[in-house]
Protein backbone atom coordinates (compact mmCIF):
# COMPACT_ATOMS: atom_id res chain seq x y z
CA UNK A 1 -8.07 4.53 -74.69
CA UNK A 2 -5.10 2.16 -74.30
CA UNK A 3 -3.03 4.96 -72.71
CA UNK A 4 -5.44 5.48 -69.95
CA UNK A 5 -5.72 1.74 -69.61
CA UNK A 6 -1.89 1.51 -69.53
CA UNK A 7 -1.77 4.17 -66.92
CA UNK A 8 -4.42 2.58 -64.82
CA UNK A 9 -2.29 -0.41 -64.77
CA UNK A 10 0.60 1.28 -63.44
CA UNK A 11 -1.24 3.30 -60.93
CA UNK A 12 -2.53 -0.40 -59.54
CA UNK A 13 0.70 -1.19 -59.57
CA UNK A 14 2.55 1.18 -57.88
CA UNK A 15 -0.46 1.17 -54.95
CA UNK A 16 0.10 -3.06 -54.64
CA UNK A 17 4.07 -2.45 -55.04
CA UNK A 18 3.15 0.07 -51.96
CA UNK A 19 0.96 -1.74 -50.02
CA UNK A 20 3.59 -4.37 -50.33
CA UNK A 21 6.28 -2.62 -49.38
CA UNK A 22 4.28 -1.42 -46.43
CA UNK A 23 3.50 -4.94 -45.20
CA UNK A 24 6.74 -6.31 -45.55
CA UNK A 25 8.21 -3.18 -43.35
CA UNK A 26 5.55 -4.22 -40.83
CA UNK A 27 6.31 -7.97 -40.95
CA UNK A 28 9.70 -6.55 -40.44
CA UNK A 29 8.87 -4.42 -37.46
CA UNK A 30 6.64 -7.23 -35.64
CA UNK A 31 9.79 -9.53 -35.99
CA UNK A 32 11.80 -6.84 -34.05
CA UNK A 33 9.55 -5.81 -31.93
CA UNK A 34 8.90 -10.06 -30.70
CA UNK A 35 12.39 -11.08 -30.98
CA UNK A 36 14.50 -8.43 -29.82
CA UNK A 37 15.77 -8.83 -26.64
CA UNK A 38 15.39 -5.09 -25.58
CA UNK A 39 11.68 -5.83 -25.11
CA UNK A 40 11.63 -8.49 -22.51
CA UNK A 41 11.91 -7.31 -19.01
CA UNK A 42 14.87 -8.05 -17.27
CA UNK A 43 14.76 -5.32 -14.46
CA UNK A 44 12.31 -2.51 -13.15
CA UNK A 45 12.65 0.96 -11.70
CA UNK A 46 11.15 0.65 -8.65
CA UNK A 47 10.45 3.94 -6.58
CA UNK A 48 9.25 5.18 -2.86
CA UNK A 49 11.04 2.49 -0.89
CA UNK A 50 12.30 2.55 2.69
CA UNK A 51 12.23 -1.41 4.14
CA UNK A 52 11.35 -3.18 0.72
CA UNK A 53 13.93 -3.94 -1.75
CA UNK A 54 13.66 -3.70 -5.77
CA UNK A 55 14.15 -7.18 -6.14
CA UNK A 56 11.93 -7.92 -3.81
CA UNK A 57 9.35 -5.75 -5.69
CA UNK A 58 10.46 -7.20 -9.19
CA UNK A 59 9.75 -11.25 -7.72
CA UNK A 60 6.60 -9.95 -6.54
CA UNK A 61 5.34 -8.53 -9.73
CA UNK A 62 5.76 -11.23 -11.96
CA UNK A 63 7.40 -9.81 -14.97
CA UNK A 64 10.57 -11.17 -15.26
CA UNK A 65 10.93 -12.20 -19.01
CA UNK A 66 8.13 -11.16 -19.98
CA UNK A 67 7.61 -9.08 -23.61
CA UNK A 68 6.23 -5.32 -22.23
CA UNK A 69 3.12 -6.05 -25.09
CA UNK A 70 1.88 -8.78 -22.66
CA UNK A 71 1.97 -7.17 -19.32
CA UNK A 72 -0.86 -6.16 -18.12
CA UNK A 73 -0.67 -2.96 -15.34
CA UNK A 74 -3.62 -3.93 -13.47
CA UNK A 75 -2.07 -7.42 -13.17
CA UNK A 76 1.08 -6.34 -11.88
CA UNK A 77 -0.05 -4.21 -9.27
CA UNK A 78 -2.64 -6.71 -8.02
CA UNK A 79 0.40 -9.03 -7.56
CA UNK A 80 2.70 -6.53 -5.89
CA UNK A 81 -0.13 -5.59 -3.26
CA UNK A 82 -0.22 -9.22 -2.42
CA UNK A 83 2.55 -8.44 0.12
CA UNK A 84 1.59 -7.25 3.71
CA UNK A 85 4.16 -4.44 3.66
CA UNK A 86 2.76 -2.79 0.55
CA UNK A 87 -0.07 -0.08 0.78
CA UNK A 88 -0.61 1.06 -2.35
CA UNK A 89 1.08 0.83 -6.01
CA UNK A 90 1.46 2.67 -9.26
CA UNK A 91 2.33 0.84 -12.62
CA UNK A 92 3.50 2.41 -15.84
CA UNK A 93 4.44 -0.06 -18.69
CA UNK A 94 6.04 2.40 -21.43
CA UNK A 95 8.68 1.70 -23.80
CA UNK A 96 12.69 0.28 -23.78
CA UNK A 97 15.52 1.67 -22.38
CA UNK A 98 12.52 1.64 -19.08
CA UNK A 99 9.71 -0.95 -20.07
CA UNK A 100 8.16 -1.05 -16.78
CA UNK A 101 8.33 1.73 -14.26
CA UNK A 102 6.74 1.24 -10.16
CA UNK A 103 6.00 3.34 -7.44
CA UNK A 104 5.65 1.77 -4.04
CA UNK A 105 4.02 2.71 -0.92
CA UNK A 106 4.92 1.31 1.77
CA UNK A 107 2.72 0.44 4.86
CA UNK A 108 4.33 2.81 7.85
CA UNK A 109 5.14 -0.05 10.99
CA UNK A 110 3.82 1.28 14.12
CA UNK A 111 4.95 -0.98 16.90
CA UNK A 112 7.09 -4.28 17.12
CA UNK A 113 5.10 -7.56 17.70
CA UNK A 114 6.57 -10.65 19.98
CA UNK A 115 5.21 -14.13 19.41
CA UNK A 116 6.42 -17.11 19.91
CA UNK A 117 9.78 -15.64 20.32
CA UNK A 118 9.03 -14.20 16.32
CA UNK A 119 9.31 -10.53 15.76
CA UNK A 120 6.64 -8.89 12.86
CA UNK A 121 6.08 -5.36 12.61
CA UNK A 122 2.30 -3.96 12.70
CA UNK A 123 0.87 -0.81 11.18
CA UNK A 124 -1.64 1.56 13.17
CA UNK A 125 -4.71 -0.41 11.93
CA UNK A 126 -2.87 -3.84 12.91
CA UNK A 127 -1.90 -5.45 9.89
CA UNK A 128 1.17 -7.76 10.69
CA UNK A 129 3.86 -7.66 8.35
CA UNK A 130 7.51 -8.95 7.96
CA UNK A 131 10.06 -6.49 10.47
CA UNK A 132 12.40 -5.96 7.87
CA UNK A 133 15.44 -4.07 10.22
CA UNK A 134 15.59 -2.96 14.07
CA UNK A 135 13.97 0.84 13.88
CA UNK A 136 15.29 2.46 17.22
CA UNK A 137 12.37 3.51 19.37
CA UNK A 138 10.08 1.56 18.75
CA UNK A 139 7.48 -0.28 21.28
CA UNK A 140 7.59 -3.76 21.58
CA UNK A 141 4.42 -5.38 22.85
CA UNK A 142 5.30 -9.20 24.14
CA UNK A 143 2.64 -11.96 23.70
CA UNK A 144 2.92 -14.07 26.72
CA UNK A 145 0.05 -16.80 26.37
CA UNK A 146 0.38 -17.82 22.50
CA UNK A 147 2.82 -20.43 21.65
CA UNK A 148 2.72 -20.00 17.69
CA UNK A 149 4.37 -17.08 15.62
CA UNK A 150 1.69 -14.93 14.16
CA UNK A 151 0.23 -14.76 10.87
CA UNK A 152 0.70 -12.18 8.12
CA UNK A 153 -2.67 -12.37 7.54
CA UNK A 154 -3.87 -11.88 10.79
CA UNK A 155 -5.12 -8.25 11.87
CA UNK A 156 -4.37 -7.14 15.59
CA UNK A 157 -7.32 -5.68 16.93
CA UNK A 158 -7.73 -1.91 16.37
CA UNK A 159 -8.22 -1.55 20.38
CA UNK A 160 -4.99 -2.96 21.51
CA UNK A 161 -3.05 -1.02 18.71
CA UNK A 162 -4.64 1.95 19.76
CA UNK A 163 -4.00 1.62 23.73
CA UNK A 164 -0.75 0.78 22.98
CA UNK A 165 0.09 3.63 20.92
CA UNK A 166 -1.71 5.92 23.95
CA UNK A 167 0.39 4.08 26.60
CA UNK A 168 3.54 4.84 24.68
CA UNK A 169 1.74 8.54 24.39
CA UNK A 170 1.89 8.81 27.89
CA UNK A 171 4.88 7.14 28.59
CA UNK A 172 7.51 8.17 25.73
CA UNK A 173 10.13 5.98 28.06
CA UNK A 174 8.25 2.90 27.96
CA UNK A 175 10.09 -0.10 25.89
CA UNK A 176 8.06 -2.93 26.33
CA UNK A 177 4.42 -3.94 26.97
CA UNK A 178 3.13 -7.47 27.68
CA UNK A 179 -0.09 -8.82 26.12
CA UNK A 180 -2.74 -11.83 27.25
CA UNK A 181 -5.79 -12.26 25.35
CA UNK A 182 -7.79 -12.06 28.44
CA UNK A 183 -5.74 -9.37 30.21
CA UNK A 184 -5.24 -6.98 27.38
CA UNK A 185 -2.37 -4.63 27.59
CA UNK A 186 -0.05 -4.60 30.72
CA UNK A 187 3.76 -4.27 32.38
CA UNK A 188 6.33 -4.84 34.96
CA UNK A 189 6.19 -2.21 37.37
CA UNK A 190 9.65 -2.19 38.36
CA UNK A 191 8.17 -1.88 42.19
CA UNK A 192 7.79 -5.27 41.91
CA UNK A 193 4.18 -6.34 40.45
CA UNK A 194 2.47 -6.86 36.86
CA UNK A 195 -0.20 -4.49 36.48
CA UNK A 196 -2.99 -4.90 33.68
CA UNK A 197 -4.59 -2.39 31.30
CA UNK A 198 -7.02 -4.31 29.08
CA UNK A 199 -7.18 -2.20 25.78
CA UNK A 200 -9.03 0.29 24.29
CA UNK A 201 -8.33 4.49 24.79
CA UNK A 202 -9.24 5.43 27.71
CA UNK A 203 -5.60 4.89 29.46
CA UNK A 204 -5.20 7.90 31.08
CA UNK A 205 -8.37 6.82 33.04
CA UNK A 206 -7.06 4.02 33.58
CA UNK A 207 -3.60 5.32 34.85
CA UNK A 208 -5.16 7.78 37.66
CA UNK A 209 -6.98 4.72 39.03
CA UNK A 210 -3.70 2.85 39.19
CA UNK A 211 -1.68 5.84 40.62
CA UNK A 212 -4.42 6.58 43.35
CA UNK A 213 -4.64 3.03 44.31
CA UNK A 214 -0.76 2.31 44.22
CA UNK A 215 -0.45 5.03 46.43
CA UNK A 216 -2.98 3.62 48.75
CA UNK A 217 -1.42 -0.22 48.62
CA UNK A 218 2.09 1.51 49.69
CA UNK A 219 0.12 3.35 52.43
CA UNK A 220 -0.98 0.84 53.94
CA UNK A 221 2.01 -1.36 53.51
CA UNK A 222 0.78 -3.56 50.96
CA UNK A 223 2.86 -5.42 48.17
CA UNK A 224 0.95 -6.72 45.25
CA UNK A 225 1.29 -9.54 43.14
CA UNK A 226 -0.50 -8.23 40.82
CA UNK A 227 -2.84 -4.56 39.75
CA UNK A 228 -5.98 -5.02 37.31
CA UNK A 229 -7.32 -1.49 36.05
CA UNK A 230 -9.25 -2.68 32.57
CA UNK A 231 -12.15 -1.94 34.14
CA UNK A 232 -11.78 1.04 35.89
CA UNK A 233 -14.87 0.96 37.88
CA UNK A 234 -13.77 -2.02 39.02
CA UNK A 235 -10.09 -2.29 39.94
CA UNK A 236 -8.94 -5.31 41.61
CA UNK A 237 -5.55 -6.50 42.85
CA UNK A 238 -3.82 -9.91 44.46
CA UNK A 239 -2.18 -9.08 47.78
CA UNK A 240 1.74 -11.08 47.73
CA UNK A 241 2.25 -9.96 50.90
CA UNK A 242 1.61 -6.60 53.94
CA UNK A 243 4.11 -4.98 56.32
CA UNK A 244 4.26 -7.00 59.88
CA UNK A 245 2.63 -10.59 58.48
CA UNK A 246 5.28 -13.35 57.73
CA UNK A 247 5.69 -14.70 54.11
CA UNK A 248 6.36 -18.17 53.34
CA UNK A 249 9.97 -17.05 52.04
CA UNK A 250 10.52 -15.38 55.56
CA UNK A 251 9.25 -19.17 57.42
CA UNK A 252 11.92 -20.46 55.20
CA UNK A 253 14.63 -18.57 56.49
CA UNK A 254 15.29 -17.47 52.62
């Protein structure tokens, strides 16, 4: 009887010398694992960018110093979309040498915007963002009537983005395009006049009725000041001067 009590005591023991063991290992472990520097977040791999920068990416997310047991993925990537050149973003917080691990993707810019003198890049559905670098080719569409530079959280409207895109379409050659908020879309004709487009995708409508009624102005010796073909049931135009009448500058001997 006091054998088996005996070894009962030892086997009580040996499970609290254990258990002991155990939790001072762990104790041992948590201090590691909070006050080793290897898991605080200094850097991030950042993948899938073309305009963006890392560090860019790793002030956006928030991280910096931060132990990888208290970041949160959906936090992250709710801070990294908070940037208008930023479409979409993966997360991935694993383990040291590579605690946390992002995959960008970046919103494709579709045409230069001019404001104020301030360049910004747009996408196809409008959304302004920074312009990052010069991209060779690209159409530049030149606000003329708005004295302020133009908000990143502004949206262009989906018409003028589109007509834009379908001018450029139809004219691969064509570097600039003015815009007025009542005009819409429009150029320089390098004849000599401004002619107006309005918005919207019906421009190759919209270019027959200019052709056809260029054509007709030159005909019959008429210069325009300016062409309006927005609406094209309704083209209009301001007459700067015809063949045979005087001009002002011709009264003024200039």
């Amino acid at each position: 009887m006091t054998q088996r009590r005996t070894s009962q005591i030892d086997t009580l023991f040996s499970a609290r010398l254990l258990s002991g063991v155990v939790l001072v290992m762990l104790a041992g472990l948590l201090v590691v694992f909070f006050q080793s520097d290897a898991f605080y977040v200094h850097r991030i791999e950042v993948g899938g960018l073309d305009h963006l920068t890392a560090e860019e990416v790793f002030a956006l997310s928030e991280v910096a110093n931060l132990h990888v047991f208290w970041i949160d993925p959906a936090i992250v990537r709710e801070n990294i979309l908070r940037s208008p050149s930023v479409a979409d973003v993966e997360v991935l917080v694993s383990w040291p040498p590579h605690p946390v691990q992002i995959e960008v993707q970046e919103r494709e810019p579709a045409l230069v915007w001019e404001q104020a003198g301030v360049r910004t890049w747009i996408d196809v559905r409008g959304r302004v963002m920074p312009q990052r670098t010069d991209l060779e080719g690209m159409l530049r569409i030149i606000v003329e009537d708005v004295d302020t530079p133009v908000g990143t959280n502004v949206i262009i409207p989906q018409d003028v983005v589109n007509g834009a895109l379908q001018l450029r379409a139809l004219y691969p050659d064509l570097q600039d395009l003015l815009y007025d908020s009542v005009e819409g879309l429009g150029y320089q004709d390098p004849r000599g006049w401004r002619v107006w487009f309005g918005a919207g995708t019906n421009m190759p409508a919209k270019l027959n009725v200019y052709n056809a009624l260029v054509n007709n102005l030159i005909a019959r010796g008429i210069q325009p000041e300016y062409i309006d073909v927005g609406d094209v049931d309704a083209p209009y135009y301001k007459v700067w001067w015809r063949e045979g009448e005087q001009t002002e500058s011709s009264v003024d001997g200039q």
